[in-house]
Protein backbone atom coordinates (compact mmCIF):
# COMPACT_ATOMS: atom_id res chain seq x y z
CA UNK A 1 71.42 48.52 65.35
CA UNK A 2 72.04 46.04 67.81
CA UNK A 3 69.11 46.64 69.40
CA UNK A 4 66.80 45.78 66.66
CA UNK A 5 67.77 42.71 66.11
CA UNK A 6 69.24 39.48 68.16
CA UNK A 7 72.29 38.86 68.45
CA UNK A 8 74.21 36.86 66.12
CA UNK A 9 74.50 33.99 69.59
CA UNK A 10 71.25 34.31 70.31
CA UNK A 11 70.13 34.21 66.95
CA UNK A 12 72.48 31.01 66.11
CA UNK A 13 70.59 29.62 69.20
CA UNK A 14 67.47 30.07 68.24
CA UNK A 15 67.71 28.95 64.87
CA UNK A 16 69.62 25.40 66.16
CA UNK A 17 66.11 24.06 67.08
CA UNK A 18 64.31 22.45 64.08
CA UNK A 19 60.90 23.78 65.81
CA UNK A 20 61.51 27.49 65.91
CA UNK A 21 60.16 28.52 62.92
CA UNK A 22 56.29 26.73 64.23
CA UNK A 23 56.79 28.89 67.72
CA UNK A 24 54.47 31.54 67.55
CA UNK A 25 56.77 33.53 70.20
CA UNK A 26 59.61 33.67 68.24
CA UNK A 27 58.34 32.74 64.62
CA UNK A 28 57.04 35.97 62.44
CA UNK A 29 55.70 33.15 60.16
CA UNK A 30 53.80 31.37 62.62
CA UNK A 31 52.01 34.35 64.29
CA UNK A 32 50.82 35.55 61.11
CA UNK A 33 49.94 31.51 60.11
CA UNK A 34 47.96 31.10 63.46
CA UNK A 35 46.72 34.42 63.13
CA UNK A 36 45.64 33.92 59.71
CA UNK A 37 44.14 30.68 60.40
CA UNK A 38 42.24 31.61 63.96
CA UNK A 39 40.41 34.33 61.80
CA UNK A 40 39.64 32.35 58.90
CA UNK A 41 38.42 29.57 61.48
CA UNK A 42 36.26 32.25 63.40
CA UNK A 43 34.77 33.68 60.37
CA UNK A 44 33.82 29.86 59.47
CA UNK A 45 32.49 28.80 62.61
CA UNK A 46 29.92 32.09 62.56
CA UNK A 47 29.08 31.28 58.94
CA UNK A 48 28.30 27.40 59.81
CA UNK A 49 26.08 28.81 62.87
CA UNK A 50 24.32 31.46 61.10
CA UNK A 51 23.31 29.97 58.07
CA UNK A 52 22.24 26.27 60.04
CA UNK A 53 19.99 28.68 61.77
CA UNK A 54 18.61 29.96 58.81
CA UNK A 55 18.41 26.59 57.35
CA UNK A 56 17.16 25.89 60.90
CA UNK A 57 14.18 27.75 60.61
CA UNK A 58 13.27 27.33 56.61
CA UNK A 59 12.81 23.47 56.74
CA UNK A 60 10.67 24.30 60.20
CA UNK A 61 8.71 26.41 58.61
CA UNK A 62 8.89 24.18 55.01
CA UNK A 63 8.56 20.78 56.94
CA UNK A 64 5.55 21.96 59.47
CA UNK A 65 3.22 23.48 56.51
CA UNK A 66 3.79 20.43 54.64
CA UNK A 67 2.46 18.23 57.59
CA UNK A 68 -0.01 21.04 58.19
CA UNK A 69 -0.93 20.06 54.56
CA UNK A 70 -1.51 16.69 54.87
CA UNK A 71 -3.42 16.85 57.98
CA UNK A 72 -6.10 18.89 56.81
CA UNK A 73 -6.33 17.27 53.94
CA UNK A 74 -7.22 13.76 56.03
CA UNK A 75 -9.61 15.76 58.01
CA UNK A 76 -10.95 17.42 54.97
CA UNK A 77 -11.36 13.45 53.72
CA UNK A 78 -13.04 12.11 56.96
CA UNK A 79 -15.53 14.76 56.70
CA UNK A 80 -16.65 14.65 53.29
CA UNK A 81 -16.56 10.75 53.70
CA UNK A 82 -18.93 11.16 56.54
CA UNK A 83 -20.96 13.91 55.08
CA UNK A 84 -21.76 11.12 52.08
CA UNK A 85 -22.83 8.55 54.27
CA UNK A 86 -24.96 11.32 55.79
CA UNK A 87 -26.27 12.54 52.54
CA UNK A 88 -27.02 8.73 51.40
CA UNK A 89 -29.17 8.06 54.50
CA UNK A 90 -31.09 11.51 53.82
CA UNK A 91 -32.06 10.43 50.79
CA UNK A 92 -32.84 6.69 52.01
CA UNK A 93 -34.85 7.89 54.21
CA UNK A 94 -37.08 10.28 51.88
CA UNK A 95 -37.70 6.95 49.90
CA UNK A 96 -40.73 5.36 49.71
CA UNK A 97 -40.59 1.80 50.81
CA UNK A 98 -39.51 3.55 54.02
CA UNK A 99 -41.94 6.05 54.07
CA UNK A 100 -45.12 3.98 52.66
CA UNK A 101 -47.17 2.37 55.28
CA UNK A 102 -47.74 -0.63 53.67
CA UNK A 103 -44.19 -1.49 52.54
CA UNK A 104 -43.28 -4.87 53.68
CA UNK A 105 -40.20 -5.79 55.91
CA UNK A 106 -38.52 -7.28 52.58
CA UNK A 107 -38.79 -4.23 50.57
CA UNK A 108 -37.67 -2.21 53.25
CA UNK A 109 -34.56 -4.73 53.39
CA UNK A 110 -34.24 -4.55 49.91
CA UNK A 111 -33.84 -1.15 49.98
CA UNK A 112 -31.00 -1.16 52.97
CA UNK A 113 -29.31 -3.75 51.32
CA UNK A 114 -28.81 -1.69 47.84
CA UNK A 115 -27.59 0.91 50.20
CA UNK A 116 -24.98 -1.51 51.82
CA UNK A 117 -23.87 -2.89 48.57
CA UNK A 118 -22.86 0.67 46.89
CA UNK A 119 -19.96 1.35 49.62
CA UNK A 120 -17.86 -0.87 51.74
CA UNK A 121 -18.07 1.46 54.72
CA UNK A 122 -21.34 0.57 56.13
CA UNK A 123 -21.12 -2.35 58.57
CA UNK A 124 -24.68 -2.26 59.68
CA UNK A 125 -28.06 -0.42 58.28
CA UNK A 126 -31.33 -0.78 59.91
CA UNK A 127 -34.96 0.40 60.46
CA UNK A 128 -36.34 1.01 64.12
CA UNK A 129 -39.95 1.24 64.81
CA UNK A 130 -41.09 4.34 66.89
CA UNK A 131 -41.46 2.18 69.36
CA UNK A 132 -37.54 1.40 69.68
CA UNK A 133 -37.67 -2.29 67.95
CA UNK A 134 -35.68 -2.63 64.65
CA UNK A 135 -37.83 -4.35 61.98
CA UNK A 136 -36.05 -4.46 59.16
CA UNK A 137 -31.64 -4.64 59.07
CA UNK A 138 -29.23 -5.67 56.42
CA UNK A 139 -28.46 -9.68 56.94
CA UNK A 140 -31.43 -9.96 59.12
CA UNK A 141 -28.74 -8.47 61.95
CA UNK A 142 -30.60 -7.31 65.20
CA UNK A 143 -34.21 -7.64 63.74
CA UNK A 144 -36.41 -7.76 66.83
CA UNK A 145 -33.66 -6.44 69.19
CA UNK A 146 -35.04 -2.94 71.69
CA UNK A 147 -32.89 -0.03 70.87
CA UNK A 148 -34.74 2.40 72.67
CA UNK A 149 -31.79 2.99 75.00
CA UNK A 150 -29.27 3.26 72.18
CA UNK A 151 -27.81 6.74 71.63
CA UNK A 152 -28.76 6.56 67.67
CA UNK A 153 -32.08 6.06 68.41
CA UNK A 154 -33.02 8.13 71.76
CA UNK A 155 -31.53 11.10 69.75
CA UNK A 156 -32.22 10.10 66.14
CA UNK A 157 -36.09 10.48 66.90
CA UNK A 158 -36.00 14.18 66.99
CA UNK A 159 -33.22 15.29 64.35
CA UNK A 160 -29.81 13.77 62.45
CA UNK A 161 -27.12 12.21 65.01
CA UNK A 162 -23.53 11.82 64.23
CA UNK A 163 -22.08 9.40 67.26
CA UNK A 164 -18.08 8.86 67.59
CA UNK A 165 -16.20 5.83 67.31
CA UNK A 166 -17.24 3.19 69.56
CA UNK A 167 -16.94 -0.47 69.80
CA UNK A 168 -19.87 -2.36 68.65
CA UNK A 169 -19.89 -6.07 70.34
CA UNK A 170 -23.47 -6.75 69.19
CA UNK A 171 -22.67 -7.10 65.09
CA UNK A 172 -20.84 -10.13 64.01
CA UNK A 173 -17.12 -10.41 63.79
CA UNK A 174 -15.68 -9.59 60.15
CA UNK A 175 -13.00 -10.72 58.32
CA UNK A 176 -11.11 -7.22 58.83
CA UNK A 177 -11.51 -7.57 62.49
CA UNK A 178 -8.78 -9.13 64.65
CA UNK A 179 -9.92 -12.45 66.86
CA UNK A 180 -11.32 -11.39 70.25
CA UNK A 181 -11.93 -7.76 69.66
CA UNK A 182 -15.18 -5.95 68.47
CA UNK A 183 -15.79 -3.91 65.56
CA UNK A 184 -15.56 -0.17 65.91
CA UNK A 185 -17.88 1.97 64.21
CA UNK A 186 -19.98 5.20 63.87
CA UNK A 187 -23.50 5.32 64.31
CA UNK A 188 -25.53 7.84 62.32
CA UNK A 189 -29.18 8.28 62.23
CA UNK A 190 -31.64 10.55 61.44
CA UNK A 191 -35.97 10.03 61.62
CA UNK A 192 -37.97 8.79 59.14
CA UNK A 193 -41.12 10.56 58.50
CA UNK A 194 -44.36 10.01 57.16
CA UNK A 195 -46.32 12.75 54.64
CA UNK A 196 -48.11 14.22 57.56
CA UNK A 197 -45.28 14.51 59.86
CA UNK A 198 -45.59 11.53 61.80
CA UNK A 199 -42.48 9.26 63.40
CA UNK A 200 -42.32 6.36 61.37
CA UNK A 201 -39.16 4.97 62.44
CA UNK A 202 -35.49 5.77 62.99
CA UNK A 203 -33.31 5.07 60.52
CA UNK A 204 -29.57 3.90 61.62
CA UNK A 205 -26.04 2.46 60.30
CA UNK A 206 -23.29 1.84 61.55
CA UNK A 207 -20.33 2.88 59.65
CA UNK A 208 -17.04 0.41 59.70
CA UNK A 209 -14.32 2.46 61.26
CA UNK A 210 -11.29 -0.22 60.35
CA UNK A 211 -12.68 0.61 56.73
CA UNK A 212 -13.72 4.45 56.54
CA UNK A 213 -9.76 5.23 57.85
CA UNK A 214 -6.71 3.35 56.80
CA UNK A 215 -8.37 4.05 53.18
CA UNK A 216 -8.52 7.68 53.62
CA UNK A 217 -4.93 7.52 55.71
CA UNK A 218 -3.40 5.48 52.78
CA UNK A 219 -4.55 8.07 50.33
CA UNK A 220 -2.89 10.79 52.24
CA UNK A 221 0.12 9.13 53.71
CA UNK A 222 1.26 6.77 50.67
CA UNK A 223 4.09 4.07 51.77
CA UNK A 224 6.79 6.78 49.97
CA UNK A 225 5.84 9.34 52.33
CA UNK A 226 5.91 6.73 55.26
CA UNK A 227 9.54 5.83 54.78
CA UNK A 228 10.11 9.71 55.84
CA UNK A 229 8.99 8.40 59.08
CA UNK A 230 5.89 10.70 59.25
CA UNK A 231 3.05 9.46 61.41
CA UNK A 232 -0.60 10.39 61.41
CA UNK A 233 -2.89 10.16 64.74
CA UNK A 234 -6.67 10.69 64.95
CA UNK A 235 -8.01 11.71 67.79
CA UNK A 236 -11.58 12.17 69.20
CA UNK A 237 -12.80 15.51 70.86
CA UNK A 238 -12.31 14.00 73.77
CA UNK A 239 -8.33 12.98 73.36
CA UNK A 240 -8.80 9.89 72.80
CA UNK A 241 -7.16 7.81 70.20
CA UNK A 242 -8.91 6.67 67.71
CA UNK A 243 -6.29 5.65 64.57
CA UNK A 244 -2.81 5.63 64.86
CA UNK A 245 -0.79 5.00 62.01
CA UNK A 246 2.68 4.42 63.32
CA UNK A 247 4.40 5.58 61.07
CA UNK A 248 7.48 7.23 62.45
CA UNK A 249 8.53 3.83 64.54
CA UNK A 250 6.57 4.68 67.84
CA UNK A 251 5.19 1.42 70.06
CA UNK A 252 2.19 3.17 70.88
CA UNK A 253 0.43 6.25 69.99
CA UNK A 254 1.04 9.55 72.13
CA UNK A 255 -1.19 11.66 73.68
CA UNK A 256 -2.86 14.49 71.84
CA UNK A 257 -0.55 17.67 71.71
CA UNK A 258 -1.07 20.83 73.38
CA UNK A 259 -2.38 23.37 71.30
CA UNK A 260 -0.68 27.14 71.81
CA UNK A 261 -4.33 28.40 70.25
CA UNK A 262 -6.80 25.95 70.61
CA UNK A 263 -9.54 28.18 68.75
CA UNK A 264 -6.84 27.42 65.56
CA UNK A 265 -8.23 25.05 62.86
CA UNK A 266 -4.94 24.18 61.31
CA UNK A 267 -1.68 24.55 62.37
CA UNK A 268 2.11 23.32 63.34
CA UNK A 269 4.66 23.28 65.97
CA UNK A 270 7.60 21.86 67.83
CA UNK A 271 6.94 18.88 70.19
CA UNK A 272 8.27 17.53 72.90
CA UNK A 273 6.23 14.06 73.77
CA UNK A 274 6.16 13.00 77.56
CA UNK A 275 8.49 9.89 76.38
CA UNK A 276 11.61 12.93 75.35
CA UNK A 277 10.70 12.28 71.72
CA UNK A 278 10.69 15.35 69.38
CA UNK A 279 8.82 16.09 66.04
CA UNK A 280 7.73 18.82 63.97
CA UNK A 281 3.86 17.71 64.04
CA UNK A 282 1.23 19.50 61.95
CA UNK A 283 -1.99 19.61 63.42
CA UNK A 284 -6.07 20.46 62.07
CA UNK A 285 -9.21 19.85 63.46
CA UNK A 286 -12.83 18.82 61.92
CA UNK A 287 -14.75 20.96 60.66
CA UNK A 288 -17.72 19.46 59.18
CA UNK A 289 -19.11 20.12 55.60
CA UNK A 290 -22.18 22.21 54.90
CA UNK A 291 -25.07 20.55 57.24
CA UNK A 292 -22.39 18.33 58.66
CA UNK A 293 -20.98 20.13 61.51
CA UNK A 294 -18.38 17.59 62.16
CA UNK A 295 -17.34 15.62 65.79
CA UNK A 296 -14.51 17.94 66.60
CA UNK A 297 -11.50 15.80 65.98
CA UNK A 298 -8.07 16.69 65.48
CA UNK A 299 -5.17 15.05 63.17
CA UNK A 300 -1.81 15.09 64.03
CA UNK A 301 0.90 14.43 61.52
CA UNK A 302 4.22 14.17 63.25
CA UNK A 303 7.89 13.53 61.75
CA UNK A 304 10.89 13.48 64.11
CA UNK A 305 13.16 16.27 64.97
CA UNK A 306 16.46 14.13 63.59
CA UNK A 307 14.61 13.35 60.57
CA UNK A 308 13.49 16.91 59.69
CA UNK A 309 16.69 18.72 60.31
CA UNK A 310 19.16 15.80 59.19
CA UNK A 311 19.83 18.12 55.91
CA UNK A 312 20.36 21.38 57.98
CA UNK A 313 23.07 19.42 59.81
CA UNK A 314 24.39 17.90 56.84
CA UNK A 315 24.79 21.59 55.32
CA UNK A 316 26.71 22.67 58.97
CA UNK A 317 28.99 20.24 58.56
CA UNK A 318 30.08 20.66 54.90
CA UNK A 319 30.69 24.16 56.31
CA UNK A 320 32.86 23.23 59.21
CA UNK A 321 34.62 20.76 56.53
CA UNK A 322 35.24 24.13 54.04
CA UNK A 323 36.22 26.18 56.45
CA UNK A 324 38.49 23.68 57.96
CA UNK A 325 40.25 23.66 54.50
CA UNK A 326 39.92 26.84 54.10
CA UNK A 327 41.46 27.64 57.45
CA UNK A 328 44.48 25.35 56.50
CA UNK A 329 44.88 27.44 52.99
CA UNK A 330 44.58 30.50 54.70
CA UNK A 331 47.54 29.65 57.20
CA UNK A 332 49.68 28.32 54.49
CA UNK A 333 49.15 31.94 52.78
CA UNK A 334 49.87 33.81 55.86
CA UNK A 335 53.15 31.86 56.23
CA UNK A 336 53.97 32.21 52.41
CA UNK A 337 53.49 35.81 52.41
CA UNK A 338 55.40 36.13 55.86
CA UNK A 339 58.34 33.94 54.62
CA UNK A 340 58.84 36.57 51.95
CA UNK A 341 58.73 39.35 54.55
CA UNK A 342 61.03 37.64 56.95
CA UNK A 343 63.37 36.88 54.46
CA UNK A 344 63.68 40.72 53.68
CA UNK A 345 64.22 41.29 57.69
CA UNK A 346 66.57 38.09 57.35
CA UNK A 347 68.86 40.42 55.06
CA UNK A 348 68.49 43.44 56.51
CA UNK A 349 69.37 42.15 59.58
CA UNK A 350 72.64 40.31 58.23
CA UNK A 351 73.66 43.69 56.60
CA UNK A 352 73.73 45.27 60.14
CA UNK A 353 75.59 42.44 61.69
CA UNK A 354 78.35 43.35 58.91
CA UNK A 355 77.93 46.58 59.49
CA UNK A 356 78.33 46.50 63.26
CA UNK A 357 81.63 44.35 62.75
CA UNK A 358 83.08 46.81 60.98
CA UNK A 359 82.80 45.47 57.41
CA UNK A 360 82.75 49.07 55.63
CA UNK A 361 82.18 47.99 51.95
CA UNK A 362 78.88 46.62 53.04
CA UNK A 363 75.28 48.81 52.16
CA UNK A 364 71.76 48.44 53.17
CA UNK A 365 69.75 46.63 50.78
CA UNK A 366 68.02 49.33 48.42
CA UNK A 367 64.23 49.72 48.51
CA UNK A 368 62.51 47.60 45.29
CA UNK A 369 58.86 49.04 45.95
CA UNK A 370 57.32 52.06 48.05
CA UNK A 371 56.41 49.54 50.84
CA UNK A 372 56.69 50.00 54.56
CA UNK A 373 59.57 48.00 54.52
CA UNK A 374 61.20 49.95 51.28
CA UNK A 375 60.55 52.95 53.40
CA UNK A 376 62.25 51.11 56.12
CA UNK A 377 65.29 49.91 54.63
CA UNK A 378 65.88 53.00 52.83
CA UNK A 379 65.85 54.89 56.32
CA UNK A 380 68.31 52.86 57.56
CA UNK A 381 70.52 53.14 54.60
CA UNK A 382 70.84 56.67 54.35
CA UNK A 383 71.10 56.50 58.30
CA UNK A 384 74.07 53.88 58.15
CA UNK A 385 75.65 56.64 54.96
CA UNK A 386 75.44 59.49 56.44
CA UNK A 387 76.99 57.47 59.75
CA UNK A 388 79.61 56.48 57.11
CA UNK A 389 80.29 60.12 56.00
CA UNK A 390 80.03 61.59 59.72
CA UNK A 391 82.73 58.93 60.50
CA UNK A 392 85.06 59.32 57.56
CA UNK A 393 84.70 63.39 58.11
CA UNK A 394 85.72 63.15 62.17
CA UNK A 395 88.53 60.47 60.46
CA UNK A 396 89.49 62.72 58.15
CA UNK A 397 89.47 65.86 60.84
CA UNK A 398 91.48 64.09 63.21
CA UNK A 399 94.51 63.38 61.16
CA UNK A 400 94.63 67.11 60.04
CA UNK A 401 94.14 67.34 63.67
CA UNK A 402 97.05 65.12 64.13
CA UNK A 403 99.51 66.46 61.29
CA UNK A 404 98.98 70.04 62.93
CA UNK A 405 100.29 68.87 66.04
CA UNK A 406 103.39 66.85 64.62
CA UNK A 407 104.08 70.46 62.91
């Protein structure tokens, strides 16, 4: 028996420090608390990982078709704005105070002007001679001036030309144009023709940039959807910039992002800017509509990293907060249920120091279940009575033993 259990000194010992029952290496209570508690922690630790990577990747994938969204729908915009200012010169130019020979300059300018007046976009309209010398503009703007070396004109004598954003120093400062700088604009053109097929002229306008733009940007990116810090960059076929709107806080605009497929019209990914900034940025490219073919530019809608996953990290950590509580519930179990199972051991142990001092009246406790402890206890019970009996018997034989001898 002795051997099962300390001895009643080194028990008393033990049991003198306050702390014994929270040491693991002596404490049944506190190995199955920390044990408990370690696997309850483990199992929350791998559910806060696995499900913030799932989270993870459903608001990458929910986040980045969203901004996917919204930039083909501004490219979708630009070109159908474009394609109308296309369409409206087409049919200018099929009209007959342009076409007639004998139209004077202030029917032609008539004409132009109506044009002007039905949309805000168009900064500058005009009518070139074959000969490369505009006749006939809106507000009398570059009348007599040689074009011949202008892009909208050199090309705009064969067939329609679509020209990208460029600054245009020769038209007047506006009121939407900051002091010192030049309006930007897009030239389009396309020939005029007479009835036999003749070059009458070259019809061109230029189309206000700072006006086509923030409108169609403000349509798609509202100030609610700005306060998400989502930005929106335009930017030519050749990289460059052409609008940024700055919405996600950056000083200036970043370079275009590398495609993983540039032949992809739409599309999203994970960026990492030269700077060490980070955003989920959707991406599509122009297209054109119908006869409009488009200028190849690409929209990028970007949103930071922090901003995108803040609710995946919020979800972690309510995770790592339940399973920190549940952690601390599941220790206080394991030491509840040990408790009960030392205190069992507790008696069984202080039986067998009474036993081993020779108290004789004193039993094993008796077995209240079909546990492993039951089992236990009732083992050494009818161990310690048959013991008893084997004693009592050699006890019993050795005064008969005795009385014989006396004889």
């Amino acid at each position: 028996m002795s051997g099962n259990f300390p001895a009643p000194s080194a028990r008393a010992e033990t049991e003198a420090s306050w702390w014994w029952p929270f040491d693991p290496r002596r404490s049944l209570r506190a190995r199955a608390a920390l044990g408990a508690g370690m696997v309850t922690l483990a199992l929350a630790l791998l559910a806060s990982w696995g499900i913030a990577r799932i989270l993870h990747e459903q608001i990458r994938d929910h986040v980045g078709a969203r901004l996917e969204a919204l930039a083909a729908e501004t490219a979708d915009k630009l070109d159908r704005a474009l394609s109308e200012r296309y369409r409206e010169l087409e049919f200018t130019a099929a009209l007959a105070p342009l076409r007639a020979p004998g139209a004077t300059a202030e029917e032609r300018r008539h004409l132009l002007e109506s044009v002007r007046e039905k949309s805000s976009d168009y900064a500058w309209i005009g009518l070139a001679d074959a000969h490369g010398t505009v006749g006939t503009a809106t507000g009398h703007v570059l009348e007599g001036a040689d074009v011949r070396v202008r892009d909208w004109f050199r090309i705009g004598q064969n067939k329609p030309y679509l020209g990208d954003v460029r600054d245009a120093p020769e038209l007047p400062a506006a009121d939407d144009v900051p002091a010192g700088t030049s309006r930007r604009v897009l030239d389009i053109s396309l020939p005029v023709l007479a009835a036999n097929g003749q070059l009458i002229g070259v019809l061109g306008a230029q189309v206000n940039w700072a006006t086509l733009a923030p409108e169609i940007v403000a349509s798609v990116l509202p100030l609610a959807v700005r306060r998400e810090r989502i930005g929106l960059t335009i930017y030519s076929a050749r990289r460059e910039v052409l609008l940024d709107s700055g919405g996600s806080g950056w000083s200036e605009p970043f370079e275009a992002p590398d495609l993983p497929d540039r032949s992809k019209l739409r599309g999203f990914l994970l960026e990492d800017t030269a700077n060490g900034a980070s955003f989920v940025t959707g991406y599509a490219r122009s297209r054109g509509l119908r006869d409009f073919h488009g200028l190849g530019w690409l929209v990028a809608v970007r949103q930071p990293v922090d901003q995108v996953f803040a609710p995946a990290r919020t979800w972690q950590r309510q995770i790592l907060e339940a399973g920190l509580a549940a952690t601390l519930a599941a220790a206080a179990i394991g030491w509840l249920l040990a408790s009960r199972l030392t205190h069992r051991l507790r008696v069984i142990g202080a039986a067998a120091d009474r036993i081993r001092q020779g108290d004789v009246l004193t039993v094993m406790p008796l077995p209240r279940d079909r546990g492993e402890l039951s089992a236990t206890c009732g083992a050494l019970g009818a161990m310690v009575d048959e013991f008893r009996q084997r004693q009592e018997a050699l006890e019993t034989e050795n005064l008969r033993l005795q009385a014989r001898s006396n004889k």
